[in-house]
Protein backbone atom coordinates (compact mmCIF):
# COMPACT_ATOMS: atom_id res chain seq x y z
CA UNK A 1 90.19 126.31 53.94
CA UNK A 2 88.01 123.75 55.22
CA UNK A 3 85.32 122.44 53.09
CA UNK A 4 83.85 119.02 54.40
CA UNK A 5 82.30 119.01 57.61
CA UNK A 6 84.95 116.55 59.09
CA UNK A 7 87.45 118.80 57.79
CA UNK A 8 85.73 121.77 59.54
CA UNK A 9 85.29 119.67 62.45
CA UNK A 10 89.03 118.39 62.46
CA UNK A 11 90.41 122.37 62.26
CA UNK A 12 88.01 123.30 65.06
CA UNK A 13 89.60 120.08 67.35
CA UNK A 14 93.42 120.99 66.04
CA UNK A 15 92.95 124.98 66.88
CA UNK A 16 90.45 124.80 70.04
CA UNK A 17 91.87 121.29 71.84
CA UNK A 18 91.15 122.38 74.86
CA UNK A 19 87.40 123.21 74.09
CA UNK A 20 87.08 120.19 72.43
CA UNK A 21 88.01 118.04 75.64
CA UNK A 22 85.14 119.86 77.27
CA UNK A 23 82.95 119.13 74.94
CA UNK A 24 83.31 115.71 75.01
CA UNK A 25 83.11 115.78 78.65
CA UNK A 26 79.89 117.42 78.70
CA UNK A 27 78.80 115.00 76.00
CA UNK A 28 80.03 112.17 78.77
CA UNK A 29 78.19 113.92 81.33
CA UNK A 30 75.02 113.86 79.32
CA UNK A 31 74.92 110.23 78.30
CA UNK A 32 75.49 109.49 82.03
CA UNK A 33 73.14 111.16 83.29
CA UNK A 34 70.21 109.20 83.17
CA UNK A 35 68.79 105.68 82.21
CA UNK A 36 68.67 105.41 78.84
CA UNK A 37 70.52 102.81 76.53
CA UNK A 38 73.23 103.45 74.16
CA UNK A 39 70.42 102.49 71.37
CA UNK A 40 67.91 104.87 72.16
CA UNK A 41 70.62 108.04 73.00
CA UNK A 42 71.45 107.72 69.21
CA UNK A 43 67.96 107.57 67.95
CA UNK A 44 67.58 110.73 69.97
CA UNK A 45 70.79 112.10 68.53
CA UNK A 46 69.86 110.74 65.33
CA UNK A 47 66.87 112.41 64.87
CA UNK A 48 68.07 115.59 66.42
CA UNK A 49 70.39 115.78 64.00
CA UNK A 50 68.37 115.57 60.96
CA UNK A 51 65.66 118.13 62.48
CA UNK A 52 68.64 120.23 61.95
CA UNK A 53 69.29 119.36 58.46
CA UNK A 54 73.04 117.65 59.30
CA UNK A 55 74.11 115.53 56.99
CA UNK A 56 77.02 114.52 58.74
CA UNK A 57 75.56 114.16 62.20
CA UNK A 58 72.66 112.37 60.80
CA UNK A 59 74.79 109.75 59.42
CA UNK A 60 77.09 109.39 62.39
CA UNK A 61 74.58 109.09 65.22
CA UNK A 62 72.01 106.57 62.67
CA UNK A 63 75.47 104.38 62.56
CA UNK A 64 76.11 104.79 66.25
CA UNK A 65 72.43 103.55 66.75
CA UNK A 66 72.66 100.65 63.98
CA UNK A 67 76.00 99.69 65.95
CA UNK A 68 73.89 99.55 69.33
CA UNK A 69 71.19 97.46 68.06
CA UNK A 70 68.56 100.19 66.48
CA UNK A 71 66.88 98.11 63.59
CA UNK A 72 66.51 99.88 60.14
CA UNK A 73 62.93 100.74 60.94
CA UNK A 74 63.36 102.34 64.32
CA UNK A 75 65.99 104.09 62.85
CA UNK A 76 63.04 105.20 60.08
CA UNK A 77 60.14 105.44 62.62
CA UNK A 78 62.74 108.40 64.15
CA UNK A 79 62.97 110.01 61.41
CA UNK A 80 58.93 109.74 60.55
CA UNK A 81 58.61 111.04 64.43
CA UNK A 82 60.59 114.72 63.43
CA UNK A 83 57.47 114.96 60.10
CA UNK A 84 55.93 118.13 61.44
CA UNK A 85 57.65 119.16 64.46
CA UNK A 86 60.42 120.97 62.36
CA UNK A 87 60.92 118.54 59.32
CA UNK A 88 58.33 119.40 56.00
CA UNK A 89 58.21 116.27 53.37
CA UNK A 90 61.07 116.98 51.59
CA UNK A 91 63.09 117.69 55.02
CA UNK A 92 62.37 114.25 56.29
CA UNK A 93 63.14 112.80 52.85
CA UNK A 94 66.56 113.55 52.89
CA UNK A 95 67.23 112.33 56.56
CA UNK A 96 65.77 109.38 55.41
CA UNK A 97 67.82 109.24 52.36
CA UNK A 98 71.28 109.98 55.12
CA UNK A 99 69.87 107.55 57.18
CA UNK A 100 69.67 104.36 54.16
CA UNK A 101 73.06 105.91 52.96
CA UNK A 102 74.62 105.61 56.46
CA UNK A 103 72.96 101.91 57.27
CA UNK A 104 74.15 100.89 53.48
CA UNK A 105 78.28 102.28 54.71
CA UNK A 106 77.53 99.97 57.97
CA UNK A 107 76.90 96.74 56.03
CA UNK A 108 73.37 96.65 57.07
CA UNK A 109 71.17 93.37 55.11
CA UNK A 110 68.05 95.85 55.26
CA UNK A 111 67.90 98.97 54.69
């Protein structure tokens, strides 16, 4: 049984392939869609992701952003933007803990 969320994610790709290419097309479709950089898609997705409570997604998309140029404090000034609209103190505490865990993985100088 899967027990990580990249293992959950991996049995989901291996037994629904075909669902999986879709949704990376529609994932395609919506970064095409309109005029927004690479940079600021993943703050979006970034702090998306931790309005959610994802770990995983959190740390992926605050890489993805570091990766396209998103400083340490935009990537903390997203965060601070989800502090009442679905993220309590503690909520937004723990993004911001994935999000210095994630820049720390990436090699970032500041974190």
């Amino acid at each position: 049984m899967a027990r990580t969320p990249q293992e959950k994610r991996d049995y989901l790709i291996k037994e629904y392939p075909k669902f999986w290419e879709n949704f990376q097309g529609m994932r395609t479709a919506a970064r095409e869609a309109g005029p927004l950089d690479v940079k600021t898609q993943e703050l979006i997705n970034t702090a998306v992701y931790a309005s959610a409570g994802t770990e995983a997604g959190t740390k992926t998309h605050a890489t993805r952003a570091y990766e396209a140029g998103a400083t340490p404090a935009e990537l903390r000034q997203a965060i601070l933007l989800c502090l009442g609209l679905g993220m309590g103190f503690s909520h937004t505490y723990e993004a911001m803990n994935w999000v210095r865990e994630a820049l720390e993985a990436a090699g970032a100088k500041e974190v």
